[in-house]
C-alpha atoms as a PDB file:
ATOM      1  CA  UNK A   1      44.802  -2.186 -32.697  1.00  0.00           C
ATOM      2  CA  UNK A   2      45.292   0.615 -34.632  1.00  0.00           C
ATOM      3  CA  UNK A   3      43.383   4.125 -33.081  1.00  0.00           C
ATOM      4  CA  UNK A   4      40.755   5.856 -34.932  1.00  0.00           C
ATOM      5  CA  UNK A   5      40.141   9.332 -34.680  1.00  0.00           C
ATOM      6  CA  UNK A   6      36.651   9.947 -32.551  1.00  0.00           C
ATOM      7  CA  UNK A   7      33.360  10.872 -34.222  1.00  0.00           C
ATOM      8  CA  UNK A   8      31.587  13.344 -33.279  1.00  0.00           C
ATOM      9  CA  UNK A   9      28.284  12.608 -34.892  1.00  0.00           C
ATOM     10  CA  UNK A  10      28.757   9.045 -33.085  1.00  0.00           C
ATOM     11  CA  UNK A  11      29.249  10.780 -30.117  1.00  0.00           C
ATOM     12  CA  UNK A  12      25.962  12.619 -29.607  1.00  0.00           C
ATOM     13  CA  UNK A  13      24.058  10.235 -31.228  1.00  0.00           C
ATOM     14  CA  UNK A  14      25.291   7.847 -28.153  1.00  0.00           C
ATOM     15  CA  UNK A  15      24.876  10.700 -26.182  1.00  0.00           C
ATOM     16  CA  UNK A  16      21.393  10.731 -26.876  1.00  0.00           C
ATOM     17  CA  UNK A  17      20.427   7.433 -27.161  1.00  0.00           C
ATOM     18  CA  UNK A  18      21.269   7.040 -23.407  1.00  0.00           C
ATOM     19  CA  UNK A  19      19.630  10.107 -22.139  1.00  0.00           C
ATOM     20  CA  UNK A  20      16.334   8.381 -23.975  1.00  0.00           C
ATOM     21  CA  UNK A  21      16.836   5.823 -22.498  1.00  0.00           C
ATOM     22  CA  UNK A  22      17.762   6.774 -18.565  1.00  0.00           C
ATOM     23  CA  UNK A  23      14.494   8.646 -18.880  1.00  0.00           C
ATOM     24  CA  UNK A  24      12.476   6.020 -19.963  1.00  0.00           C
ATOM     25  CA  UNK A  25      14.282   3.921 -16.939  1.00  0.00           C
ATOM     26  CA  UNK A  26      13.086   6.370 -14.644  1.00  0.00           C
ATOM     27  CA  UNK A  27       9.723   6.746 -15.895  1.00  0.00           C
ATOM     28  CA  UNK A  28       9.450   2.730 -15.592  1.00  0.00           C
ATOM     29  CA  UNK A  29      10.889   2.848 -11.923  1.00  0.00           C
ATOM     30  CA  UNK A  30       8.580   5.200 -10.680  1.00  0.00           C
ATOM     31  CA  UNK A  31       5.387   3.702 -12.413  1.00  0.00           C
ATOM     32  CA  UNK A  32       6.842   0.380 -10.307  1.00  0.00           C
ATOM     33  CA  UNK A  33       7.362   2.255  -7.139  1.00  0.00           C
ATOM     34  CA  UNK A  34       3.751   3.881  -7.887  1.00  0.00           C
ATOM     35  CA  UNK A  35       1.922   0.298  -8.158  1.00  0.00           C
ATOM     36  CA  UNK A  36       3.819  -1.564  -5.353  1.00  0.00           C
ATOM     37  CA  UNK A  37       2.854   1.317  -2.630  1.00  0.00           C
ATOM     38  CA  UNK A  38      -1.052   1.483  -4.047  1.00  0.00           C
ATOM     39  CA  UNK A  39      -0.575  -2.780  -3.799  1.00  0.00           C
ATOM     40  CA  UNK A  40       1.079  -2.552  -0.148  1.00  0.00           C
ATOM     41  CA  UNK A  41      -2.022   0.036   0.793  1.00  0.00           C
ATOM     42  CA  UNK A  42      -4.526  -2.593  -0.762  1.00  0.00           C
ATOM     43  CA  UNK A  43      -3.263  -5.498   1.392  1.00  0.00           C
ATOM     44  CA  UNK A  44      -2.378  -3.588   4.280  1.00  0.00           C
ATOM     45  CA  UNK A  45      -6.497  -2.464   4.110  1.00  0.00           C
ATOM     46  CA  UNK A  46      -7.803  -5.423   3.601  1.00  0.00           C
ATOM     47  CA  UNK A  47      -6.150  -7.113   6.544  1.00  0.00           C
ATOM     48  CA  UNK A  48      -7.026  -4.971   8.891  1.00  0.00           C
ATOM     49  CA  UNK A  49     -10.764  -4.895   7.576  1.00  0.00           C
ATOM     50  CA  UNK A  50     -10.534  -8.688   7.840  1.00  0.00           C
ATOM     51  CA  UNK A  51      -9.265  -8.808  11.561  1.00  0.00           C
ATOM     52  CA  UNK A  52     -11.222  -6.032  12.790  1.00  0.00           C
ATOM     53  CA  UNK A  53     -14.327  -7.914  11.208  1.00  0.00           C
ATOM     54  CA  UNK A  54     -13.105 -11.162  12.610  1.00  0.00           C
ATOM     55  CA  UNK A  55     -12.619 -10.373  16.302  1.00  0.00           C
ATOM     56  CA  UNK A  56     -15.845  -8.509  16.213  1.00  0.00           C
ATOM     57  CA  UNK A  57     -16.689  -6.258  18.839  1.00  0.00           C
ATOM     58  CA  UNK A  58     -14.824  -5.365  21.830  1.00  0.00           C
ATOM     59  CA  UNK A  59     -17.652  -5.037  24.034  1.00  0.00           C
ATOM     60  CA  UNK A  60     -21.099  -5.884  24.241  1.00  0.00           C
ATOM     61  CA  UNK A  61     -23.489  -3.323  22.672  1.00  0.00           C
ATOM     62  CA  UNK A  62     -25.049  -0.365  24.746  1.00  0.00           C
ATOM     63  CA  UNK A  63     -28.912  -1.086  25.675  1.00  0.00           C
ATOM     64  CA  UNK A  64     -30.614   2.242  24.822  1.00  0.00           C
ATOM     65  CA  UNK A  65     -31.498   4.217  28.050  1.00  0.00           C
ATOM     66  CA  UNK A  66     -35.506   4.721  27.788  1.00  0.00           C
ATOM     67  CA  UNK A  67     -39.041   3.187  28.386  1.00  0.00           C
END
């Protein structure tokens, strides 16, 4: 295979083609990140509402002290 001399214009126009698009990678990762902790949060709040609803009280109410 014969070499050919390196382009510069090639070069940065690589260059910038993959800082485009490691950005938009890391904009996409965190909007993931963002949504899976807000969705963890959600079920995590919900169960405990559920069980805490479920099992009801943990003792009987308090009769009001008066006549």
């Amino acid at each position: 295979m014969p070499r050919v001399p390196r382009n510069p214009f090639m070069s940065l126009w690589l260059s910038a083609a993959h800082r485009m698009a490691n950005t938009g990678h890391g904009m996409i990762t965190a909007e993931v990140r963002r949504q899976q902790c807000e969705i963890v949060a959600t079920a995590t709040r919900n169960v405990e509402q559920f069980w805490t609803h479920a099992l009801g009280r943990t003792s009987p109410p308090r009769r009001p002290k008066g006549r």
